[in-house]
PDB file of N, CA and C in Angstrom:
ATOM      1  N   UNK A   1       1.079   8.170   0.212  1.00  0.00           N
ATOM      2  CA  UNK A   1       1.365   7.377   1.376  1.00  0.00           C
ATOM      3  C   UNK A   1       2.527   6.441   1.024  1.00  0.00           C
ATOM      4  N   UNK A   2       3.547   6.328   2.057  1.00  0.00           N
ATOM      5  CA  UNK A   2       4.843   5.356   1.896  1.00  0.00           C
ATOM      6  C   UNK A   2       3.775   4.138   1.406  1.00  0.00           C
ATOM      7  N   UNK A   3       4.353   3.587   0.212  1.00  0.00           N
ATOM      8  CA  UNK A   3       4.787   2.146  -0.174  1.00  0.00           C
ATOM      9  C   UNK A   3       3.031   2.261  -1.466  1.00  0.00           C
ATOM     10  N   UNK A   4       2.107   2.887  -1.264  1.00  0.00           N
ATOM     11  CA  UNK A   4       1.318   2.887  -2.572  1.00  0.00           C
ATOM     12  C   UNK A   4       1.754   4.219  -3.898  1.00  0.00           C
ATOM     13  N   UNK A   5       1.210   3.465  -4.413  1.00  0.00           N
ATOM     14  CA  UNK A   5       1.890   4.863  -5.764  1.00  0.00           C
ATOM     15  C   UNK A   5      -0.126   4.703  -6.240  1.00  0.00           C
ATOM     16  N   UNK A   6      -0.135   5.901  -7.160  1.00  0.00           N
ATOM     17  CA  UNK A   6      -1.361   6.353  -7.390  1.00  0.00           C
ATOM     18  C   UNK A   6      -1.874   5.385  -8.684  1.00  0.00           C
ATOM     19  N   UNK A   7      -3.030   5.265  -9.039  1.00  0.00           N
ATOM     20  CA  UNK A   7      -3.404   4.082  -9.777  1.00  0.00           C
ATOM     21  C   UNK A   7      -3.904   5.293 -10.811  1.00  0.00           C
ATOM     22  N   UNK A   8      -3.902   6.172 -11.171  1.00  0.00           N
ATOM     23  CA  UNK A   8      -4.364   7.109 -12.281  1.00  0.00           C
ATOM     24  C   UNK A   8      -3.859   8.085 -12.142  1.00  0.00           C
ATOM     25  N   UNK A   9      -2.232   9.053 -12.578  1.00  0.00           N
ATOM     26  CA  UNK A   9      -2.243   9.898 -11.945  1.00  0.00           C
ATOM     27  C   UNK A   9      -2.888  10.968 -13.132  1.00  0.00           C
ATOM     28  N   UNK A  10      -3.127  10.988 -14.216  1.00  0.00           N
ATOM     29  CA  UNK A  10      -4.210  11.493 -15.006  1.00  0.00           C
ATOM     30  C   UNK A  10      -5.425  11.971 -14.357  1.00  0.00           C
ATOM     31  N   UNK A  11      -6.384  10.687 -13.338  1.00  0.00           N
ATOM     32  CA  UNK A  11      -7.526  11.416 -12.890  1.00  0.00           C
ATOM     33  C   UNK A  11      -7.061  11.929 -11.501  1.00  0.00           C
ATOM     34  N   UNK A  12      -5.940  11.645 -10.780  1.00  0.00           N
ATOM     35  CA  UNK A  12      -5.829  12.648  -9.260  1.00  0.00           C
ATOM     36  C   UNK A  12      -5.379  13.855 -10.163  1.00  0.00           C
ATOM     37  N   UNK A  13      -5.123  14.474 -11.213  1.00  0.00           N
ATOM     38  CA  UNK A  13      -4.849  15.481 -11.655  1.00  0.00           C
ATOM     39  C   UNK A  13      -5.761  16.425 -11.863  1.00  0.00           C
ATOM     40  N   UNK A  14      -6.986  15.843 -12.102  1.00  0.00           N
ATOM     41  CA  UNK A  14      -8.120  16.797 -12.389  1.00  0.00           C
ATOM     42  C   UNK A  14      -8.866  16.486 -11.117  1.00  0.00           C
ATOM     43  N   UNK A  15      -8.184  15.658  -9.535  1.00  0.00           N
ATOM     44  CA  UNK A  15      -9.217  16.174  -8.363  1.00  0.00           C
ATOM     45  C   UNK A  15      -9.898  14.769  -8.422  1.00  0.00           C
ATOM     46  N   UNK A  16      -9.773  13.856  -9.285  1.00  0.00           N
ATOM     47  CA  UNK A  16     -10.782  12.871  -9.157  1.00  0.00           C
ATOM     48  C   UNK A  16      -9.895  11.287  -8.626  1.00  0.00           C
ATOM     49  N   UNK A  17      -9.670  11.025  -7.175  1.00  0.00           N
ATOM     50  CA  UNK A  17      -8.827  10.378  -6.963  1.00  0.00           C
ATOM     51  C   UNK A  17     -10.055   8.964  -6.279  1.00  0.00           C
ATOM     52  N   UNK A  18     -10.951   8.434  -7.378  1.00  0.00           N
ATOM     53  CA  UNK A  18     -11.483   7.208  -6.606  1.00  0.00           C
ATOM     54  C   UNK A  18     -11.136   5.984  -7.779  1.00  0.00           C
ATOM     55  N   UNK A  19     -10.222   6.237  -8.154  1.00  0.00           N
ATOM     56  CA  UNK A  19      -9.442   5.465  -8.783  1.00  0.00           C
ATOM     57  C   UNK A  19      -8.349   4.527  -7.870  1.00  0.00           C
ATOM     58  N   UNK A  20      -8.319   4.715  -6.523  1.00  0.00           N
ATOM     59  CA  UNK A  20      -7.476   4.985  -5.446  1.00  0.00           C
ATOM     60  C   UNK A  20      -6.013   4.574  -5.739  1.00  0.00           C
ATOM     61  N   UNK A  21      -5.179   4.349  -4.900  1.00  0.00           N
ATOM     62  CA  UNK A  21      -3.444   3.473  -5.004  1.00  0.00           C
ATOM     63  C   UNK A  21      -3.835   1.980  -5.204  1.00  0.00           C
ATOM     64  N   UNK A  22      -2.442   1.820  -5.275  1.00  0.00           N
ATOM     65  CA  UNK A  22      -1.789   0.520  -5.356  1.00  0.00           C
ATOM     66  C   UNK A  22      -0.507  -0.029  -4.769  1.00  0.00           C
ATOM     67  N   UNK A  23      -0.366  -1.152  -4.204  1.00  0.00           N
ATOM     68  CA  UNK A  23       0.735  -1.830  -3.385  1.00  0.00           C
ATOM     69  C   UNK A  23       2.381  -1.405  -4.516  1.00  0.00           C
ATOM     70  N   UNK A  24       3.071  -0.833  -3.999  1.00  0.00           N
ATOM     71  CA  UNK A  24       4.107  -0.506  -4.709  1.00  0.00           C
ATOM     72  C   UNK A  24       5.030  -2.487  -4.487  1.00  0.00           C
ATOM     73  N   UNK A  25       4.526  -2.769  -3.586  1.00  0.00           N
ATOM     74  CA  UNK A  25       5.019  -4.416  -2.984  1.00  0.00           C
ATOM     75  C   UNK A  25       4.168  -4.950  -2.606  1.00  0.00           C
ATOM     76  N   UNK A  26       3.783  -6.226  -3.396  1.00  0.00           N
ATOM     77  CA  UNK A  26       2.457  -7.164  -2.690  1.00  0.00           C
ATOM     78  C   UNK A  26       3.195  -7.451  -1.447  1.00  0.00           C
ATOM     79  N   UNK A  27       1.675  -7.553  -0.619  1.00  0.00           N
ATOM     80  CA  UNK A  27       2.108  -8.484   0.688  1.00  0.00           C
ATOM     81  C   UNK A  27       2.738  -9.882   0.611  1.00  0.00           C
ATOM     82  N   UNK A  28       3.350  -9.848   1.944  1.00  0.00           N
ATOM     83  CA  UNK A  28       3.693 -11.569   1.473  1.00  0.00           C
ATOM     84  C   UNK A  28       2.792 -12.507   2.353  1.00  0.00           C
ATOM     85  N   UNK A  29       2.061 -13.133   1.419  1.00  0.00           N
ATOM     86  CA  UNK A  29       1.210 -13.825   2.700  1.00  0.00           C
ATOM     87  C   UNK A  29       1.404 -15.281   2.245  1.00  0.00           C
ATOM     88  N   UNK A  30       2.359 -15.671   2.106  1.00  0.00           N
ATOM     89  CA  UNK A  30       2.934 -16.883   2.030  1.00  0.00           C
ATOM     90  C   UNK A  30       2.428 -18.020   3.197  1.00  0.00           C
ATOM     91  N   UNK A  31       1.611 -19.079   3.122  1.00  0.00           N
ATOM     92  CA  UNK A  31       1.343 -19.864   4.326  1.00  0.00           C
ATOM     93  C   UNK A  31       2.549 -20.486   4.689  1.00  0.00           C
ATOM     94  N   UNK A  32       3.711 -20.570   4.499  1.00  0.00           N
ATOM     95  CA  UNK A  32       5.012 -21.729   5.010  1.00  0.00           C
ATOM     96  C   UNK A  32       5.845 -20.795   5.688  1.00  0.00           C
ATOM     97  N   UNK A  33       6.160 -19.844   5.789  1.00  0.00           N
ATOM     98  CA  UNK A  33       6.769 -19.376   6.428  1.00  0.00           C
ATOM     99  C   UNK A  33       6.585 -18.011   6.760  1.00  0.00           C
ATOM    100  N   UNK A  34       5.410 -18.127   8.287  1.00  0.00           N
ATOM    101  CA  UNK A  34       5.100 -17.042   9.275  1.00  0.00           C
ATOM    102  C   UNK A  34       6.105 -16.101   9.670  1.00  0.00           C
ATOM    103  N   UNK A  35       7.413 -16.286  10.102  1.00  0.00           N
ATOM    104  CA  UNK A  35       8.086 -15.604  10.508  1.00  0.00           C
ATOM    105  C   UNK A  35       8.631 -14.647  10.218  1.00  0.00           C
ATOM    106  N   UNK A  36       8.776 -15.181   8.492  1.00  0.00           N
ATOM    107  CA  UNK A  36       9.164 -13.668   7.480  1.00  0.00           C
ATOM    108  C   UNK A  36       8.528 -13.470   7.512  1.00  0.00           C
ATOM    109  N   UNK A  37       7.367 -13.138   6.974  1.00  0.00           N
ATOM    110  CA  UNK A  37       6.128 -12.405   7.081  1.00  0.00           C
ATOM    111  C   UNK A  37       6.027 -10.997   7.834  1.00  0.00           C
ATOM    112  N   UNK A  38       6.238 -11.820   9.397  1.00  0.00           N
ATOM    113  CA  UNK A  38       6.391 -11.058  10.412  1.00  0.00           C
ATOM    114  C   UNK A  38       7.320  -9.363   9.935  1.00  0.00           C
ATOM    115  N   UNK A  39       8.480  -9.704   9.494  1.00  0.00           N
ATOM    116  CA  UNK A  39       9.366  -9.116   9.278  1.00  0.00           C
ATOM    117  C   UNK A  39       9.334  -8.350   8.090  1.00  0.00           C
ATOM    118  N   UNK A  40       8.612  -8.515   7.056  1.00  0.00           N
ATOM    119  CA  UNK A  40       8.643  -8.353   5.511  1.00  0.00           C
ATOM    120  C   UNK A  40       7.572  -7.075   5.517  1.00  0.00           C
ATOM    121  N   UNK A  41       5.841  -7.726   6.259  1.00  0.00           N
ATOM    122  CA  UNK A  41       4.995  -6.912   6.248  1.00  0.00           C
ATOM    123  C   UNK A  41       4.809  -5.831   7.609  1.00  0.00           C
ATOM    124  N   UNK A  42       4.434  -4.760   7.766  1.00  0.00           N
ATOM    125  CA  UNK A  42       4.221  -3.710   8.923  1.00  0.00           C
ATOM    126  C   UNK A  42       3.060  -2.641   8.526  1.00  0.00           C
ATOM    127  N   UNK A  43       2.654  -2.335   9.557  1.00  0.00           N
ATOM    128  CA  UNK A  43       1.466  -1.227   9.625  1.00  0.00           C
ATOM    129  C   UNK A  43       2.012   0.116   9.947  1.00  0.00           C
ATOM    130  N   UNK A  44       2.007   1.234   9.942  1.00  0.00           N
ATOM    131  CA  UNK A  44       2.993   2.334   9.578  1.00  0.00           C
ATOM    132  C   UNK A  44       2.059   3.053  10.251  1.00  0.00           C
ATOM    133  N   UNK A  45       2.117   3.790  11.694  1.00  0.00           N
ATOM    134  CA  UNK A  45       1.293   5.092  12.685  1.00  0.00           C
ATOM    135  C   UNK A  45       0.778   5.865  11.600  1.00  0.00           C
ATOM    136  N   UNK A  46       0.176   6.199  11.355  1.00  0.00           N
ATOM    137  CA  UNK A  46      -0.444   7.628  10.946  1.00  0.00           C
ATOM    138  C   UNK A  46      -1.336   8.427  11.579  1.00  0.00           C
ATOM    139  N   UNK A  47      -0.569   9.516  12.405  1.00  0.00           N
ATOM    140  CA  UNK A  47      -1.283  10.449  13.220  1.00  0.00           C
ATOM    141  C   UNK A  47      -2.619  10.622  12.421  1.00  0.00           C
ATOM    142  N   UNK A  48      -3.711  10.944  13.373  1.00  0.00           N
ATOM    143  CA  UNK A  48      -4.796  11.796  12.592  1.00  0.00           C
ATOM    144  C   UNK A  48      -5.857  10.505  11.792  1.00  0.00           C
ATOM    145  N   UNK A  49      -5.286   9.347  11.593  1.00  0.00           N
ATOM    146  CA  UNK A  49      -6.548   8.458  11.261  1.00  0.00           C
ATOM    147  C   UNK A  49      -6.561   7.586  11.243  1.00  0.00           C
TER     148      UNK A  49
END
């Protein structure tokens, strides 16, 4: 999935992926300034779920 990378790719190799991803970019959840935020973080459609 855009923006996580895999947190073991050793165990998704053998099928065992509950190791799950990781933020390739922390969020920014900065309390002082909402507006970037706005702009910085987004939720991305994914047909199907």
């Amino acid at each position: 999935m855009r923006g996580f990378s895999v947190r073991s790719p050793e165990d998704w190799k053998q099928d065992d992926q509950t190791g799950g991803c990781t933020r390739n970019t922390p969020l920014d959840c900065s309390t002082t300034n909402h507006s970037r935020t706005a702009t910085t973080d987004k939720f991305y459609s994914l047909p199907g779920v």
